[in-house]
N, C-alpha and C. Protein backbone atom coordinates (compact mmCIF):
# COMPACT_ATOMS: atom_id res chain seq x y z
N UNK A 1 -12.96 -18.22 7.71
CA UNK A 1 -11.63 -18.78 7.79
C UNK A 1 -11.58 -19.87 8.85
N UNK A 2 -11.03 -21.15 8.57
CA UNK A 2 -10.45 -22.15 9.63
C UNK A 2 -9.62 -21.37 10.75
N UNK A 3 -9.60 -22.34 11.45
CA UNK A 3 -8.31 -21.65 13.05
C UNK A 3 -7.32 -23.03 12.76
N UNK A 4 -6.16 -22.83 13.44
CA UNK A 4 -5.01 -23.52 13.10
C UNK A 4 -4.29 -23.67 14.86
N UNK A 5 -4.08 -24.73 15.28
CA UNK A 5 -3.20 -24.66 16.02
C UNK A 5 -1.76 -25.31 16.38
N UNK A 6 -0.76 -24.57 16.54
CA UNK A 6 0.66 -24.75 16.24
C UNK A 6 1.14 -24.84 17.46
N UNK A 7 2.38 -26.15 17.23
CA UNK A 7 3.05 -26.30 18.56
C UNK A 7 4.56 -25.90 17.72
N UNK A 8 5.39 -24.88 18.26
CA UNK A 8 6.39 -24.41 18.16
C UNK A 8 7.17 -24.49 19.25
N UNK A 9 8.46 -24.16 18.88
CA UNK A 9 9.90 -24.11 19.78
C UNK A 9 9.84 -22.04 20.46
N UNK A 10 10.02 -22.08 21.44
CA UNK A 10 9.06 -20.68 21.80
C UNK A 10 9.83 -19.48 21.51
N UNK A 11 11.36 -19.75 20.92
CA UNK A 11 12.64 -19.14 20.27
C UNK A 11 12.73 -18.68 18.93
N UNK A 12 12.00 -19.97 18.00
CA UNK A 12 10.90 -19.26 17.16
C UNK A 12 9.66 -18.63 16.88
N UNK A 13 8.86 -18.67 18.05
CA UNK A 13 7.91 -18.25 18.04
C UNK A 13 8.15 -16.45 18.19
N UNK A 14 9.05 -16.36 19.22
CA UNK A 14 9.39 -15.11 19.89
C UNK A 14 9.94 -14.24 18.63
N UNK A 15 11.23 -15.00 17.38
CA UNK A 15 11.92 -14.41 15.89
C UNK A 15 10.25 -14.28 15.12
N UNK A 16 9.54 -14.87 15.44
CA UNK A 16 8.45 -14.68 14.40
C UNK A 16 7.50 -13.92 14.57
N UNK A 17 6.89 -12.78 16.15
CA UNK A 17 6.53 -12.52 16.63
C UNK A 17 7.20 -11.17 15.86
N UNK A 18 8.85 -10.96 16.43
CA UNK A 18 9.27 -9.66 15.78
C UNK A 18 9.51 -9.65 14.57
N UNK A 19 9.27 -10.30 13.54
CA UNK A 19 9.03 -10.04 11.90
C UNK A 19 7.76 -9.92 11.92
N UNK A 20 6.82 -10.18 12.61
CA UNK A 20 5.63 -10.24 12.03
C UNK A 20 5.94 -8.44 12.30
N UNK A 21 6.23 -7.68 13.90
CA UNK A 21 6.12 -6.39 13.93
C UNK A 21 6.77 -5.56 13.31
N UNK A 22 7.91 -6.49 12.59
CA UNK A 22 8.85 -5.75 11.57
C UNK A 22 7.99 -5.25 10.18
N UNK A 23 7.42 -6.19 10.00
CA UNK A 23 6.29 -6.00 8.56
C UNK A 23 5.26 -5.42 9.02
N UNK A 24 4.96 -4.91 10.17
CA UNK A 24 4.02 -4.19 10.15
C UNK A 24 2.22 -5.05 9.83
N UNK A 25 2.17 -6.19 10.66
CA UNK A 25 1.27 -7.17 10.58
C UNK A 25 1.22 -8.55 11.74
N UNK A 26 0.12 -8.58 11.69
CA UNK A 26 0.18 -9.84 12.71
C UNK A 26 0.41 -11.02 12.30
N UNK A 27 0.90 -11.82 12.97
CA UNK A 27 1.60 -13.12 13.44
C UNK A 27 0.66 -14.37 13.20
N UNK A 28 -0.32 -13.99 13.02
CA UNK A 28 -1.49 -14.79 12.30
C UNK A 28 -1.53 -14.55 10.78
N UNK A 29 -1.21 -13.37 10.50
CA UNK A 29 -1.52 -12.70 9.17
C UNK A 29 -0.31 -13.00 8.42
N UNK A 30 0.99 -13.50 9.21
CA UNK A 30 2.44 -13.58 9.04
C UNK A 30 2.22 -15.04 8.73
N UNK A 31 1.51 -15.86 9.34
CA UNK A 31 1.42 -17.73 9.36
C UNK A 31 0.41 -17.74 7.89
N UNK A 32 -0.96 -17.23 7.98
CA UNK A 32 -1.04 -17.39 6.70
C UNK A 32 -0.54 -16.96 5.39
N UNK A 33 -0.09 -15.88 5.46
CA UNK A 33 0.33 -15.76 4.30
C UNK A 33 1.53 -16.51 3.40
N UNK A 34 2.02 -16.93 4.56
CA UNK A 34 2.90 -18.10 4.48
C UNK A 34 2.54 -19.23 3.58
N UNK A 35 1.54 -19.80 4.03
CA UNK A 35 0.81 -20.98 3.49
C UNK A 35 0.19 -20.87 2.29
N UNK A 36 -0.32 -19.44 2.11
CA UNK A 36 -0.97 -19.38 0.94
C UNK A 36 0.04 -19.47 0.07
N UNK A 37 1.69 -18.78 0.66
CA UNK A 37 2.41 -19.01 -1.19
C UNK A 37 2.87 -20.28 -1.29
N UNK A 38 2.65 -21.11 0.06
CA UNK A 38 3.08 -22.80 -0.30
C UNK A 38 2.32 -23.76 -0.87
N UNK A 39 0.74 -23.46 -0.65
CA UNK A 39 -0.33 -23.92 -1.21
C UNK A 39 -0.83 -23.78 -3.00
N UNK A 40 -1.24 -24.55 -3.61
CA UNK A 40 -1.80 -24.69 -5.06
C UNK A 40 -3.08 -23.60 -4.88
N UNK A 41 -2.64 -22.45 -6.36
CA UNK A 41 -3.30 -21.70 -6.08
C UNK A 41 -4.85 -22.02 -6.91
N UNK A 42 -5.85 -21.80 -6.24
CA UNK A 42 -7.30 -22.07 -6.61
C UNK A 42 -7.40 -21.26 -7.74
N UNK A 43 -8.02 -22.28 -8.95
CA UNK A 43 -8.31 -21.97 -10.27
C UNK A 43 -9.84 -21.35 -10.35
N UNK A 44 -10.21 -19.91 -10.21
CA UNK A 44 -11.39 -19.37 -10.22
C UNK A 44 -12.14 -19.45 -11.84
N UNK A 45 -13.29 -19.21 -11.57
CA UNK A 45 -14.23 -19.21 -12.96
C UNK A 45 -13.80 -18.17 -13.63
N UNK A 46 -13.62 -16.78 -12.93
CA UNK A 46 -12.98 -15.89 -14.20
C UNK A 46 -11.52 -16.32 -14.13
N UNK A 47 -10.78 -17.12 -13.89
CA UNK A 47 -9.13 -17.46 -14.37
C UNK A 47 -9.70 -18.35 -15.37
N UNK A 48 -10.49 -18.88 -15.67
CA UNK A 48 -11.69 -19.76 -16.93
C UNK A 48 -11.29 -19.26 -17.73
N UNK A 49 -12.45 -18.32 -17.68
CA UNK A 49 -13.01 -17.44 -18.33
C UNK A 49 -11.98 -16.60 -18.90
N UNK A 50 -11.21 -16.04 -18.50
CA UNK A 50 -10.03 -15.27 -19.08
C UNK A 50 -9.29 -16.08 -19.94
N UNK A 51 -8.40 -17.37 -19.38
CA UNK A 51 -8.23 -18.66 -20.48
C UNK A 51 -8.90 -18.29 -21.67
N UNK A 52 -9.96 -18.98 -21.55
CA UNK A 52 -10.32 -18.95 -22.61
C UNK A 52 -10.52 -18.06 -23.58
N UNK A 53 -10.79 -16.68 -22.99
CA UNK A 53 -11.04 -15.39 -23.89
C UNK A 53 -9.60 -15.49 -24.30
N UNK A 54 -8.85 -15.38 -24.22
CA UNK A 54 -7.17 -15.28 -23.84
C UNK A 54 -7.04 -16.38 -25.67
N UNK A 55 -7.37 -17.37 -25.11
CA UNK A 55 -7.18 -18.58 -26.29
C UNK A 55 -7.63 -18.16 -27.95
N UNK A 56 -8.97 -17.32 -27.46
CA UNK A 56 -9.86 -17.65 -28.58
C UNK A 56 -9.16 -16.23 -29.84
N UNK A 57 -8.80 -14.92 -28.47
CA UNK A 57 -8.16 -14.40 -29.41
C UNK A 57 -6.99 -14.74 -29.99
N UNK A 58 -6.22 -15.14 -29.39
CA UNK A 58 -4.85 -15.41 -30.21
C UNK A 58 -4.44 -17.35 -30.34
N UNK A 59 -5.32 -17.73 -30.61
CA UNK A 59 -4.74 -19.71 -30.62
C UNK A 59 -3.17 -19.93 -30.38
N UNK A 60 -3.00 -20.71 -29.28
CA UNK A 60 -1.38 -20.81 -29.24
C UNK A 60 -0.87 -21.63 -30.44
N UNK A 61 0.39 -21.52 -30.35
CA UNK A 61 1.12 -21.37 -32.02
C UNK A 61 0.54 -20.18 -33.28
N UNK A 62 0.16 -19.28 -32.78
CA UNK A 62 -0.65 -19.01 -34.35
C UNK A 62 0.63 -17.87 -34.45
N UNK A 63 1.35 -18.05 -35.67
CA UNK A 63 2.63 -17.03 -35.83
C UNK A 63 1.63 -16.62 -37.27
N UNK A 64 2.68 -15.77 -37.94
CA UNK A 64 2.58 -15.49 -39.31
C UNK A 64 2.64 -16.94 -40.16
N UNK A 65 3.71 -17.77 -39.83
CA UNK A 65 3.78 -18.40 -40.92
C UNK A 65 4.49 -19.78 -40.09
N UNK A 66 4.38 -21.07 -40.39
CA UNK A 66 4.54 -22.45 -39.74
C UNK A 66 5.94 -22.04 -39.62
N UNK A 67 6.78 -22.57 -38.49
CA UNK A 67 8.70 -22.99 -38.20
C UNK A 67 8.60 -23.86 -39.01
N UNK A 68 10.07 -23.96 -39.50
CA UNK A 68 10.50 -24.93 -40.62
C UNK A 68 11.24 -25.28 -39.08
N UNK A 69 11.49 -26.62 -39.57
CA UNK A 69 11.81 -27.78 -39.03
C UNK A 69 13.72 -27.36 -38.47
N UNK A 70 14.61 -26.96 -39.08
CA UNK A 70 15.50 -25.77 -38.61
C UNK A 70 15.30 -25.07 -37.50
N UNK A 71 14.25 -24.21 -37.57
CA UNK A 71 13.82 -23.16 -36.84
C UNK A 71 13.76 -23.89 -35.48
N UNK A 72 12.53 -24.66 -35.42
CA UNK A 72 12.28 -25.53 -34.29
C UNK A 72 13.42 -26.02 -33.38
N UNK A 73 14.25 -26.96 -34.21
CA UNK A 73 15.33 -27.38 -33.94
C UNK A 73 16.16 -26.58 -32.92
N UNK A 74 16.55 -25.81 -34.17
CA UNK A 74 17.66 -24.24 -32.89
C UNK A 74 17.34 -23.68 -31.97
N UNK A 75 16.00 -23.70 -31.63
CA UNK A 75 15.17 -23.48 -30.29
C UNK A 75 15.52 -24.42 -29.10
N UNK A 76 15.70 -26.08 -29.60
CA UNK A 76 16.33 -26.61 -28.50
C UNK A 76 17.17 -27.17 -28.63
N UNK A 77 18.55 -26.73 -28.83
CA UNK A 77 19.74 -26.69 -28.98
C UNK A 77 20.50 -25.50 -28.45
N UNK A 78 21.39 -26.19 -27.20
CA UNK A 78 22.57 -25.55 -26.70
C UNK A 78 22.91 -24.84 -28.12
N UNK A 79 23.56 -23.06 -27.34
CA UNK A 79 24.62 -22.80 -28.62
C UNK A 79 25.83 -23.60 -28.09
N UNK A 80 26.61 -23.75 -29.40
CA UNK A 80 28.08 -24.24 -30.00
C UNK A 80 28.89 -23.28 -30.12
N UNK A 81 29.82 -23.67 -29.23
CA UNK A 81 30.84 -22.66 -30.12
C UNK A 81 32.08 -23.60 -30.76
């Protein structure tokens, strides 16, 4: 893992200190996890690999039988009243 260093206001540091002990975790463990849900999540070989298994069984669009042109339609269309 990288190291990170942060210049904060020490009023937040102190509110972030007691959530981190509120959750039951450290304040490091509280900063990254942070970042990870703000960050683009890394596309692994089995997230691939699953794709594709994923694809091969079922091809997207594959219904019973083609939308008629209706069908489609009313899909993106506000209802009316």
């Amino acid at each position: 893992m990288a190291s990170l260093t942060l210049t904060i206001d020490a009023e937040i540091l102190e509110a972030a200190k007691l959530e981190a002990e509120r959750r039951h975790t450290t304040l490091d463990q509280l900063v990254a996890e942070s970042l990870a849900a703000v960050a683009p999540k890394r596309v692994t070989d089995e997230d691939k690999e699953e794709l594709i298994r994923l694809m091969k069984e079922r091809p997207l669009g594959s219904i019973d039988r083609p939308l008629t042109r209706e069908e489609i339609y009313a899909e993106r269309t506000w209802p009316r009243s």
